[in-house]
N, C-alpha and C. Protein backbone atom coordinates (compact mmCIF):
# COMPACT_ATOMS: atom_id res chain seq x y z
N UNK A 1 34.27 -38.57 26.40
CA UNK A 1 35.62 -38.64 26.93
C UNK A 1 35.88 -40.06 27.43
N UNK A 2 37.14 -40.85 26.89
CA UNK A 2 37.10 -42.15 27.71
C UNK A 2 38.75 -42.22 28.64
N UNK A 3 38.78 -42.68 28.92
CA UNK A 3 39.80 -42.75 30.22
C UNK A 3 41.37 -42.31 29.79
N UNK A 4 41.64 -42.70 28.31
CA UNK A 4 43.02 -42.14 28.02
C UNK A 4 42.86 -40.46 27.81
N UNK A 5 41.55 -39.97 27.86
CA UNK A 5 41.33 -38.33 27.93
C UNK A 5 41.35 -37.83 29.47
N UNK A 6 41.72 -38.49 30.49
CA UNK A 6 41.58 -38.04 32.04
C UNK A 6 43.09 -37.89 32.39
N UNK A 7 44.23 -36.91 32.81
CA UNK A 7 45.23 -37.26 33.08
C UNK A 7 45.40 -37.77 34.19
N UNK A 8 46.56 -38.29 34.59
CA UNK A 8 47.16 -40.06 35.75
C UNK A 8 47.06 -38.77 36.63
N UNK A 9 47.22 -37.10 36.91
CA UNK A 9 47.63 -36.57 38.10
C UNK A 9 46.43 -36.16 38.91
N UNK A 10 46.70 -35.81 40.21
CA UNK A 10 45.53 -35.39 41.15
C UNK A 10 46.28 -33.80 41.33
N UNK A 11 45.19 -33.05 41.94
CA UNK A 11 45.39 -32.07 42.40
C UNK A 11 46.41 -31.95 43.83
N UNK A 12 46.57 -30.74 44.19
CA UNK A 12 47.64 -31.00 45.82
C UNK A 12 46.77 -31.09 46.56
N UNK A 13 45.07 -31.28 46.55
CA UNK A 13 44.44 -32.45 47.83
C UNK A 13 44.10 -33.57 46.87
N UNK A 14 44.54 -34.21 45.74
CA UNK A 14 44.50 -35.54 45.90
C UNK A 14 42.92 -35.76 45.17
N UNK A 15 42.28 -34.44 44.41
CA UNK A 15 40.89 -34.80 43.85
C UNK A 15 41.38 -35.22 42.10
N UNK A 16 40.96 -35.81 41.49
CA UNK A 16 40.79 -35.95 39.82
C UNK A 16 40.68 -34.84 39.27
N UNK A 17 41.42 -34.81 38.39
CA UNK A 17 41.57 -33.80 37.42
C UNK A 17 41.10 -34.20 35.67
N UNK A 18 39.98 -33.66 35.31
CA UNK A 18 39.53 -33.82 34.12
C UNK A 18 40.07 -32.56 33.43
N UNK A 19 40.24 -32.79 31.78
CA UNK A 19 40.50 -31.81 30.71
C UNK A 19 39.03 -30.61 31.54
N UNK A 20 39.32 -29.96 30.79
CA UNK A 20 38.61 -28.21 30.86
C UNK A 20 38.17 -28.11 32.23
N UNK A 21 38.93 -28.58 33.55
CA UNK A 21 38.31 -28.37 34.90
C UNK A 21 39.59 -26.95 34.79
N UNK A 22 39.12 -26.18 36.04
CA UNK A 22 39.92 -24.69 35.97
C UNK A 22 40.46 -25.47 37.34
N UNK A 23 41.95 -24.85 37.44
CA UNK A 23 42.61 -24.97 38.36
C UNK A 23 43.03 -23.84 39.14
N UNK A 24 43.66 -23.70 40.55
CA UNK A 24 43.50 -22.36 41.35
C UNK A 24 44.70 -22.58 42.65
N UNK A 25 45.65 -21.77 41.89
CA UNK A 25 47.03 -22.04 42.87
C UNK A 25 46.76 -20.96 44.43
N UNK A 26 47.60 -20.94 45.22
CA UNK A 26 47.20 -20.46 46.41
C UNK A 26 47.29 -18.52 46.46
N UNK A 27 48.17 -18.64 45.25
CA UNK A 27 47.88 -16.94 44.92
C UNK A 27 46.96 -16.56 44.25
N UNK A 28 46.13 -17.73 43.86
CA UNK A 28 44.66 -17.05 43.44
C UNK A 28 44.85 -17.10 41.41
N UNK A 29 45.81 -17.12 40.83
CA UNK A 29 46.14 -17.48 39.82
C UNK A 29 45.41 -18.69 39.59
N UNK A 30 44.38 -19.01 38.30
CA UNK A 30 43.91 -19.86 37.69
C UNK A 30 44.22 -20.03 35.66
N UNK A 31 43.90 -21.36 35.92
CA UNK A 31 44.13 -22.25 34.68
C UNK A 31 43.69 -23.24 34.45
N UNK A 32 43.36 -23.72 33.08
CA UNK A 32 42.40 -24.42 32.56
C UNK A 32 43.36 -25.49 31.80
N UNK A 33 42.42 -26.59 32.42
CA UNK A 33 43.47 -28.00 32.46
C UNK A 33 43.05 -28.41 30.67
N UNK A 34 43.98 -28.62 29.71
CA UNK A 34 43.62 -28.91 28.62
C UNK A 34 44.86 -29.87 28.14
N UNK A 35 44.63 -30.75 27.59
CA UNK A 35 45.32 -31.53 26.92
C UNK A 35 45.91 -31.49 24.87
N UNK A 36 47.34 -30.76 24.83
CA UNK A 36 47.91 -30.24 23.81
C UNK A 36 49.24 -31.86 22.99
N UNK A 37 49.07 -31.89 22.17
CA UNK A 37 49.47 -33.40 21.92
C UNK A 37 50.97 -32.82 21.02
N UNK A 38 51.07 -31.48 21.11
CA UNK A 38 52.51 -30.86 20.22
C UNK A 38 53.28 -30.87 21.63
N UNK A 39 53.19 -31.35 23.00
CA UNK A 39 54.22 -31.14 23.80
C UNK A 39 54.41 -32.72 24.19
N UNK A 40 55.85 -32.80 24.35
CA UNK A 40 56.40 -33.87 25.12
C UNK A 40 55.14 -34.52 26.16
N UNK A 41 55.30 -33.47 27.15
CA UNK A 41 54.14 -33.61 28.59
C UNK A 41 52.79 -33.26 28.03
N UNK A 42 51.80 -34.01 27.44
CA UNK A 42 50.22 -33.01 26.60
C UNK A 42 49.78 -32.17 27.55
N UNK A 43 49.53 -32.88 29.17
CA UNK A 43 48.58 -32.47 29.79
C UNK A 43 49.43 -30.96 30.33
N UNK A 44 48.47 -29.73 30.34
CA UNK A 44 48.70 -28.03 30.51
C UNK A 44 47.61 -27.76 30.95
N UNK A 45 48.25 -26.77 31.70
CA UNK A 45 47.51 -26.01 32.49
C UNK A 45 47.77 -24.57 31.75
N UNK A 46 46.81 -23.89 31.32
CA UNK A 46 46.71 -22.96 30.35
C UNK A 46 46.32 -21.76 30.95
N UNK A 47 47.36 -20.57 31.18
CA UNK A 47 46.74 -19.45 32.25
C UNK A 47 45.99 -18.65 31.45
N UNK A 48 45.29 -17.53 31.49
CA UNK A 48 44.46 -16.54 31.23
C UNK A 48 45.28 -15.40 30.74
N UNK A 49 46.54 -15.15 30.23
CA UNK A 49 47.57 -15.06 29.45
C UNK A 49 47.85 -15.45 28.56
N UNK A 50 47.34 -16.42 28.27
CA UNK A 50 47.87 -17.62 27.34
C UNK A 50 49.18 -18.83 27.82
N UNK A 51 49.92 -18.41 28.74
CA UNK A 51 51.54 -19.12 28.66
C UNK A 51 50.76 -20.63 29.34
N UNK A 52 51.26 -21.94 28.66
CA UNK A 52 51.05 -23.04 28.92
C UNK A 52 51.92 -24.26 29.72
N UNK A 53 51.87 -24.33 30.48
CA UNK A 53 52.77 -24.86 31.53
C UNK A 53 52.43 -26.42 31.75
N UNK A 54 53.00 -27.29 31.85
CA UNK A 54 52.98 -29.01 32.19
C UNK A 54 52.19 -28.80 33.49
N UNK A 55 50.83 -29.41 33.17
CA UNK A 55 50.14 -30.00 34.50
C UNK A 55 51.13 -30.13 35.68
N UNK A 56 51.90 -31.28 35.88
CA UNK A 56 52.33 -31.97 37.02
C UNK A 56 53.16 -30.67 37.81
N UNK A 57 53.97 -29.55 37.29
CA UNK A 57 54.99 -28.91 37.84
C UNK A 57 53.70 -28.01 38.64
N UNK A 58 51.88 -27.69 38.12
CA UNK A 58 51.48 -26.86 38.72
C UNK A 58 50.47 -27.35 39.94
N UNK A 59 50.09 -28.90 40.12
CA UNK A 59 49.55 -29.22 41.32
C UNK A 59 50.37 -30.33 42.24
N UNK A 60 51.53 -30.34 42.02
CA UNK A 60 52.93 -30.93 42.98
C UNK A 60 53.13 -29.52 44.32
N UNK A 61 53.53 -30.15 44.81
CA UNK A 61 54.08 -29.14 46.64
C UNK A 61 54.62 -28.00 46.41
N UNK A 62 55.36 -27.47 44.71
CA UNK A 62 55.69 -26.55 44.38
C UNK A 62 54.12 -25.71 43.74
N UNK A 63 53.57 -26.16 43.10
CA UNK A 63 52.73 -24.98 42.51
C UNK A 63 51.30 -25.12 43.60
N UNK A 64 50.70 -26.41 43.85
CA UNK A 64 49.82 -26.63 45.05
C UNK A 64 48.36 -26.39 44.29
N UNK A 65 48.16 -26.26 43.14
CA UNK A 65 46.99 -25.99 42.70
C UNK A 65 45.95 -26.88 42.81
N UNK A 66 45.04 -26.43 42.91
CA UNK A 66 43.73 -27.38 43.40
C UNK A 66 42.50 -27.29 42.32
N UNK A 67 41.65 -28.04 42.24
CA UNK A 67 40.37 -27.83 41.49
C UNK A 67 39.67 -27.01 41.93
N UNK A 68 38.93 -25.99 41.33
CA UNK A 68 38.22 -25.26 41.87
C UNK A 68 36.80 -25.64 40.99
């Protein structure tokens, strides 16, 4: 992995976020950080459902997700 594979965002405390780290919003809902190059935004957060959502909207003050 070299540095254009790490996305620019931090979690809502501010730790690094690498591709395939699982992420863990405050309702306990998790997702797996993967990078998809068919979206505008690549970097997703991929729930256990399948539905794929833009990184940034899920560890900003609205979604709060953290690395677990």
């Amino acid at each position: 992995m070299n540095t254009d594979d790490i996305p620019k965002l931090r979690d809502y405390r501010g730790i690094k976020i690498k591709e395939g780290d699982t992420i863990q919003h405050p309702t306990g809902d998790k997702a797996k950080v993967a990078y998809d190059s068919s979206f505008e935004d690549p970097w997703r957060a991929v729930y256990e459902d399948g539905e794929s959502l833009w990184l940034g909207n899920q560890v900003n003050e609205k979604g709060q997700a953290v690395v677990v």
